[in-house]
C-alpha atoms as a PDB file:
ATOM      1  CA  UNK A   1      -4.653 -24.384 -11.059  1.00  0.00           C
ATOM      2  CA  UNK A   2      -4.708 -25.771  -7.618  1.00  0.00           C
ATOM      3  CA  UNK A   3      -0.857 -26.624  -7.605  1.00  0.00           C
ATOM      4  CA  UNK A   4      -0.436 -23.326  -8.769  1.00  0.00           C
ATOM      5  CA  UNK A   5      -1.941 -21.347  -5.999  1.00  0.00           C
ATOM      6  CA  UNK A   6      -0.487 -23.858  -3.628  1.00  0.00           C
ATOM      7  CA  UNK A   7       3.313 -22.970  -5.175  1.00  0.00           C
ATOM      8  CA  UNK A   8       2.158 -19.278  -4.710  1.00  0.00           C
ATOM      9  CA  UNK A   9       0.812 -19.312  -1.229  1.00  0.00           C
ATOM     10  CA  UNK A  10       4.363 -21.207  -0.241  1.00  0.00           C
ATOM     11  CA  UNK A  11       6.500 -19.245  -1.823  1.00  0.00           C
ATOM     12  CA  UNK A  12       4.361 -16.183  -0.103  1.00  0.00           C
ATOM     13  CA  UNK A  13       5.030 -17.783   2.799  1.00  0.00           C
ATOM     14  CA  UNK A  14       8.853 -17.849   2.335  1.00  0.00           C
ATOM     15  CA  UNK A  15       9.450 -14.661   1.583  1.00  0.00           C
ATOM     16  CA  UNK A  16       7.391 -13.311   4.370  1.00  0.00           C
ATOM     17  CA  UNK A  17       9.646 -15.554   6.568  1.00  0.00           C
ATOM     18  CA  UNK A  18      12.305 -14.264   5.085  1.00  0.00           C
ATOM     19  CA  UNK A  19      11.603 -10.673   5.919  1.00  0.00           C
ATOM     20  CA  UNK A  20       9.473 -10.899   8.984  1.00  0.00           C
ATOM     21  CA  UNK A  21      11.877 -13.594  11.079  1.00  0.00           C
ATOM     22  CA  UNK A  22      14.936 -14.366   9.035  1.00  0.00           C
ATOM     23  CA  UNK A  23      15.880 -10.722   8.525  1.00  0.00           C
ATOM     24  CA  UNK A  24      14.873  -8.908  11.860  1.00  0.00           C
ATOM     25  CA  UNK A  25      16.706  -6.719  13.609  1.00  0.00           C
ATOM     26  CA  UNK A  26      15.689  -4.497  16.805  1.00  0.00           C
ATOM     27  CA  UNK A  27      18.033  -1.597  14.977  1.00  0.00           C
ATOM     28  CA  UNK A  28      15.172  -1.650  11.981  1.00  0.00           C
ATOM     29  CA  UNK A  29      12.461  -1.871  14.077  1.00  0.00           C
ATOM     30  CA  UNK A  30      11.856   2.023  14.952  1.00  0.00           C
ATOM     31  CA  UNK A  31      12.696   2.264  11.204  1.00  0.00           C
ATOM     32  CA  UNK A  32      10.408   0.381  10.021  1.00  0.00           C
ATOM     33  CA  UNK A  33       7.400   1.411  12.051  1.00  0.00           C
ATOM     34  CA  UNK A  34       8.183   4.879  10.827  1.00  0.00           C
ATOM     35  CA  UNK A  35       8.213   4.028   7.054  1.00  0.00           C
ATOM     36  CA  UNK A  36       5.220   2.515   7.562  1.00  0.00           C
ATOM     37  CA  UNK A  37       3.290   5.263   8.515  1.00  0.00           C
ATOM     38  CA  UNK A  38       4.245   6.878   5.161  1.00  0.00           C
ATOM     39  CA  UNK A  39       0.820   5.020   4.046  1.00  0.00           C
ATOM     40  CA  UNK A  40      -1.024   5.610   6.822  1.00  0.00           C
ATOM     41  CA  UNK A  41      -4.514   7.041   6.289  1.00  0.00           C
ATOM     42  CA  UNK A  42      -3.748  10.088   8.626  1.00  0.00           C
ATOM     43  CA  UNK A  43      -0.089  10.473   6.588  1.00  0.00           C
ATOM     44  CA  UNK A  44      -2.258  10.401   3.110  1.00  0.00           C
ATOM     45  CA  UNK A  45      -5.038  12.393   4.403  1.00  0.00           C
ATOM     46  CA  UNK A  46      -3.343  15.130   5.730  1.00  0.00           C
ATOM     47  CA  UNK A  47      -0.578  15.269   2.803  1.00  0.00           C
ATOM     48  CA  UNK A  48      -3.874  15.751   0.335  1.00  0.00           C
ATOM     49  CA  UNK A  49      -4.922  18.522   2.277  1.00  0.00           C
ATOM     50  CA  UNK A  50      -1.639  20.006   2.167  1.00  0.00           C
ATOM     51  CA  UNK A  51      -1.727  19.739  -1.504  1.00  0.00           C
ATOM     52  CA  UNK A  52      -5.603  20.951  -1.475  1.00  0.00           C
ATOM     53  CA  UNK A  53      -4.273  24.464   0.510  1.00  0.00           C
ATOM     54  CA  UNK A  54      -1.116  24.989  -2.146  1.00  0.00           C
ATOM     55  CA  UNK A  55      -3.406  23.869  -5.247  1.00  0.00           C
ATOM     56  CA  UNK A  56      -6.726  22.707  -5.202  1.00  0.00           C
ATOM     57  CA  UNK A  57      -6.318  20.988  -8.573  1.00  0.00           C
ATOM     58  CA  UNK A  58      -3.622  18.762  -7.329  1.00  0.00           C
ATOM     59  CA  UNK A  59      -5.121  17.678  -4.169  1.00  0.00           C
ATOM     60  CA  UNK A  60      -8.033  16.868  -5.277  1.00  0.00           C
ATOM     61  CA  UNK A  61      -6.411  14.484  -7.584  1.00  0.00           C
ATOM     62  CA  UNK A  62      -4.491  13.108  -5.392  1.00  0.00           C
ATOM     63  CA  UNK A  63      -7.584  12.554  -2.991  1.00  0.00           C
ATOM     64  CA  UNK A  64      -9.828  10.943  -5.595  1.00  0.00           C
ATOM     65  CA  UNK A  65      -6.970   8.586  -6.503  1.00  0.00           C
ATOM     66  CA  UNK A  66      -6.841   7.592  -2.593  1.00  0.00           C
ATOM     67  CA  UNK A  67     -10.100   7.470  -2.485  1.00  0.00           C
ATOM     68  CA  UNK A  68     -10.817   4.935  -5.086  1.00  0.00           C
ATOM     69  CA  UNK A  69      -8.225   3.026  -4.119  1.00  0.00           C
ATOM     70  CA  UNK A  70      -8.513   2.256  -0.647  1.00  0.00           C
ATOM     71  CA  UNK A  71     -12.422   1.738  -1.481  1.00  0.00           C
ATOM     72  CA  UNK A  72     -11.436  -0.809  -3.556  1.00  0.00           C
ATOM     73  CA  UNK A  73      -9.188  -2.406  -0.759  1.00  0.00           C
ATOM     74  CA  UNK A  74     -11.502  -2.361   1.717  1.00  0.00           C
ATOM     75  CA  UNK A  75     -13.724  -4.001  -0.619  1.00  0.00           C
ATOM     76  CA  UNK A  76     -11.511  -6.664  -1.145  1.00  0.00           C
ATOM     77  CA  UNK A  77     -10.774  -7.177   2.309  1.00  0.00           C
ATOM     78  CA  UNK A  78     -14.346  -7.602   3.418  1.00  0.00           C
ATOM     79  CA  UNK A  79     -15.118  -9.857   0.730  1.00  0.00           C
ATOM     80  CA  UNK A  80     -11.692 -12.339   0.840  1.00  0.00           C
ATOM     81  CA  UNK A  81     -11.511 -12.247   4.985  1.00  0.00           C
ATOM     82  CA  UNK A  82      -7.820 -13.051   4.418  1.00  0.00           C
ATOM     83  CA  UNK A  83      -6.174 -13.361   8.278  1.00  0.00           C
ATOM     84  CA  UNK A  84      -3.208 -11.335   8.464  1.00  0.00           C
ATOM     85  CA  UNK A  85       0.066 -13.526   8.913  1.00  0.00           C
ATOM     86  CA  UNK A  86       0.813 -12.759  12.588  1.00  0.00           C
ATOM     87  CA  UNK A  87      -2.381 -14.257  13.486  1.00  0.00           C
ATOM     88  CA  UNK A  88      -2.383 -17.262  11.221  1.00  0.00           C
ATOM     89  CA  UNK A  89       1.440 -18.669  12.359  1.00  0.00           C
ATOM     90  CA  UNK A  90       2.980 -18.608  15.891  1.00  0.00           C
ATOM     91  CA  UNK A  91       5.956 -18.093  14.637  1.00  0.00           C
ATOM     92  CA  UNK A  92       6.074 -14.266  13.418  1.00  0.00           C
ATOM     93  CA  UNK A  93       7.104 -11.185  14.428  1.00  0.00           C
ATOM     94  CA  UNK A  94       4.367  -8.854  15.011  1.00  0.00           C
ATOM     95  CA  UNK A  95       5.355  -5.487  16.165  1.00  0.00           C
ATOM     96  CA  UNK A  96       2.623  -3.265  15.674  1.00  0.00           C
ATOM     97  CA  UNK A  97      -0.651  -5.083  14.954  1.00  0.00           C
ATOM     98  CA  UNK A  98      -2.963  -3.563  13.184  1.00  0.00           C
ATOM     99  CA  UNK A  99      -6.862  -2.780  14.012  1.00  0.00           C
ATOM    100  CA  UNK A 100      -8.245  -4.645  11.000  1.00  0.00           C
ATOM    101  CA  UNK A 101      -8.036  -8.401  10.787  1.00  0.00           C
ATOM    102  CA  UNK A 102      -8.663  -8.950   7.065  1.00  0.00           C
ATOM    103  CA  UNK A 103      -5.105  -9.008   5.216  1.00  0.00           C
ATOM    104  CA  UNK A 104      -5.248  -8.918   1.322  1.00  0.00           C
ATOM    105  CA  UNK A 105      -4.600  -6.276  -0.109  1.00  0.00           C
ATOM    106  CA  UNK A 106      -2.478  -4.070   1.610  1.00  0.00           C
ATOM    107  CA  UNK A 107      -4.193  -0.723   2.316  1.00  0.00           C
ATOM    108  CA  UNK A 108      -0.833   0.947   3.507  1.00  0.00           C
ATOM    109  CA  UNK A 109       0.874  -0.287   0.197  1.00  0.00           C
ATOM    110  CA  UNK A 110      -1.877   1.146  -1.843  1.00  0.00           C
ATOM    111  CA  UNK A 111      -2.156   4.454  -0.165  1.00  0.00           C
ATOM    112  CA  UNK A 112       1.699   4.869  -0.527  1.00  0.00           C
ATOM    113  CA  UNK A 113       2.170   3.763  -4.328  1.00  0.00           C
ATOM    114  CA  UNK A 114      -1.308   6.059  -5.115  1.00  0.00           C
ATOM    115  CA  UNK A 115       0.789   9.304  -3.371  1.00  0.00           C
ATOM    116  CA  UNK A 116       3.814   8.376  -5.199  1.00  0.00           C
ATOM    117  CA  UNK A 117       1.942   8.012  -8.752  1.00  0.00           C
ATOM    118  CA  UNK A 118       0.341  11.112  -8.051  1.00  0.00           C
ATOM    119  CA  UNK A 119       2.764  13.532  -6.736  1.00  0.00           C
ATOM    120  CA  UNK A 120       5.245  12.188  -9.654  1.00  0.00           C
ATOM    121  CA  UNK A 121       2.941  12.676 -12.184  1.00  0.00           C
ATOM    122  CA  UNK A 122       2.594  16.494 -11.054  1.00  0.00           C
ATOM    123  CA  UNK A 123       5.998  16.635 -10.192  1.00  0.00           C
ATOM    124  CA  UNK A 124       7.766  14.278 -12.375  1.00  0.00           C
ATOM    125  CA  UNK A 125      11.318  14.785 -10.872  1.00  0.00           C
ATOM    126  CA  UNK A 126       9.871  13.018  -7.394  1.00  0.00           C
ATOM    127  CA  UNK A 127       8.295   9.518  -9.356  1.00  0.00           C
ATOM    128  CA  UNK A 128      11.503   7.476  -8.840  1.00  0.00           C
ATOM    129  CA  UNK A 129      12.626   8.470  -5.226  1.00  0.00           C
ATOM    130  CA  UNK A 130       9.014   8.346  -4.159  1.00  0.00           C
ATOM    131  CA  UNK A 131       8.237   4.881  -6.018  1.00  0.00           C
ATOM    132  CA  UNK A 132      11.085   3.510  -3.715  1.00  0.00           C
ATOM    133  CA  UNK A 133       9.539   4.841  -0.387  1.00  0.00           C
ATOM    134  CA  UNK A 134       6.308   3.152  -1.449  1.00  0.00           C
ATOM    135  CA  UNK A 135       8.391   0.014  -2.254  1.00  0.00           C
ATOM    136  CA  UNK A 136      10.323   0.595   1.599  1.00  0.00           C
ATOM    137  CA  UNK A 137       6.444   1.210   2.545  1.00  0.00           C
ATOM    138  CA  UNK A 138       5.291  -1.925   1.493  1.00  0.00           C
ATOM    139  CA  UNK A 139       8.414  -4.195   2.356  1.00  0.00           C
ATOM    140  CA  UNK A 140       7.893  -2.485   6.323  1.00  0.00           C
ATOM    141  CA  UNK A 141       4.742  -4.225   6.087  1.00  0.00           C
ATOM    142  CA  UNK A 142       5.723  -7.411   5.709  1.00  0.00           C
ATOM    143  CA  UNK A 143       8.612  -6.768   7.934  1.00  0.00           C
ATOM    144  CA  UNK A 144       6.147  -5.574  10.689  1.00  0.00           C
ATOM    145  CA  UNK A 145       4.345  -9.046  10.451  1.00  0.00           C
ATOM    146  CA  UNK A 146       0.912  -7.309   8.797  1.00  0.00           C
ATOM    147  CA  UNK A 147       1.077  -8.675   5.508  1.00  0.00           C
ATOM    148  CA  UNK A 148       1.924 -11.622   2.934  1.00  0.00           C
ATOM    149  CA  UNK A 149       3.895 -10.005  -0.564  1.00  0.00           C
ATOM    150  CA  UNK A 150       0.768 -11.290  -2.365  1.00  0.00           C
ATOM    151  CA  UNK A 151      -1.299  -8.591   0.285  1.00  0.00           C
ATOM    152  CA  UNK A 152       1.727  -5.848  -1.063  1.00  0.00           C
ATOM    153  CA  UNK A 153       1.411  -6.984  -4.629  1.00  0.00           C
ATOM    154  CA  UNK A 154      -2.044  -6.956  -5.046  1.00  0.00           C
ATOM    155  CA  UNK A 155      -2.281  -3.263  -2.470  1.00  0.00           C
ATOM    156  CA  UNK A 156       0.462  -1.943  -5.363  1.00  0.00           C
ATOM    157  CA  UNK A 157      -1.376  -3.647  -8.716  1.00  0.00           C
ATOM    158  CA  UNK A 158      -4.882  -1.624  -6.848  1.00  0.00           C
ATOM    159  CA  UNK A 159      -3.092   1.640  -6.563  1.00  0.00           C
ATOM    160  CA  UNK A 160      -1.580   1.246 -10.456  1.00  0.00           C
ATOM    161  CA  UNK A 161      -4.926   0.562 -11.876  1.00  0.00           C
ATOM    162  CA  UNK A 162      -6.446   3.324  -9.880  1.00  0.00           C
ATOM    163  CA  UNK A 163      -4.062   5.657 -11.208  1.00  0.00           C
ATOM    164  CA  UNK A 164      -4.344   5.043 -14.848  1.00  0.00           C
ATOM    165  CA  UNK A 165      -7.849   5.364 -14.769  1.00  0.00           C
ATOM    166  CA  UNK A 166      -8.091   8.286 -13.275  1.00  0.00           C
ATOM    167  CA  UNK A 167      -5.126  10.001 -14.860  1.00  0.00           C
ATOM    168  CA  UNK A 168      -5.309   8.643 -18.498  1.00  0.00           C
ATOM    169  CA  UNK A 169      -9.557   8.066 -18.492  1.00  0.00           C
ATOM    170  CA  UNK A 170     -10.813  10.974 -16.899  1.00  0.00           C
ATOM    171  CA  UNK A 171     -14.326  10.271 -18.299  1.00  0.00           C
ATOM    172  CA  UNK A 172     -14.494   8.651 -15.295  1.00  0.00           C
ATOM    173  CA  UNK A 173     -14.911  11.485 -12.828  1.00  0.00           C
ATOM    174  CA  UNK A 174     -16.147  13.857 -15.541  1.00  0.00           C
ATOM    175  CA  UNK A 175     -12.721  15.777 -14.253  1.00  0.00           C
ATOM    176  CA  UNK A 176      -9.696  17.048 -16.376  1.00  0.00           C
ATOM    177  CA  UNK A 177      -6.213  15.526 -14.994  1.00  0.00           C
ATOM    178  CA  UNK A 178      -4.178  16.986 -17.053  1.00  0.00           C
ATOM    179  CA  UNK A 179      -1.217  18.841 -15.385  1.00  0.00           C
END
């Protein structure tokens, strides 16, 4: 098991190379600080409350969904203390570091997946195009120098799990989800 999660934590180290030094390029930068912010709390809370004003229902959804999972992020992160990448090897590219030290999971990648599986499953003809700006979301992290792809995996694996329950239990908010 411990060769394993050495092979893993290499190979998460590649890839992050790959994206965060390998692959930059000043043109993507104001790009990718952008799509980033497409899982910002202040992007996610203020698109729920849009939703909330056009129909309650929906927003509400939406809200518990982000709620839950960035709880369970946050969780996570306090409990795993997992330092972000830019502060763990001399060698990145950090362009906008973040406030929070802790790493794994992603909260951004979380936040965007959860609005994507949300809004598509009200409005099914949006799933695929916004699935890819979560994916863009999460690969502008890693870009950006915040996170591993294990801290993007795990923030998009959250946000699934999150989703399902909520959407296809709904025992567990006593609340019908059915749209």
């Amino acid at each position: 098991m411990n060769r394993f999660l050495e092979k893993v934590a290499q190979k998460d180290k590649e890839f992050f190379f790959m994206l965060n030094v390998k692959y930059q390029r000043k043109m993507f930068n104001k790009f990718m600080r952008g799509v980033t912010q497409l899982g910002s709390v202040p992007f996610a809370i203020t698109l729920t409350g849009l939703f909330m004003l056009v129909d309650f229902k929906s927003g509400w959804y939406i809200g518990m969904n982000l709620l839950l999972a960035e709880a369970v992020v946050h969780t996570i992160k306090r409990i795993v203390h997992r330092p972000r990448p830019y502060r763990r090897y001399g060698w990145t590219n950090s362009i906008v570091p973040p406030r929070c030290e802790n790493s794994l999971p992603s909260g951004h990648s979380a936040a965007a997946l959860t609005l994507a599986l949300c809004i598509g499953h009200i409005h099914p003809i949006l799933t695929i195009p916004l699935v890819i700006i979560s994916v863009l979301v999460g690969i502008s992290r890693m870009y950006l120098g915040c996170h591993y792809p294990s801290d993007v995996i795990l923030g998009f694996s959250i946000s699934t799990i999150m989703f399902i329950a909520l959407t296809y239990v709904p025992i567990v908010l006593q609340f019908p989800f059915t749209f």
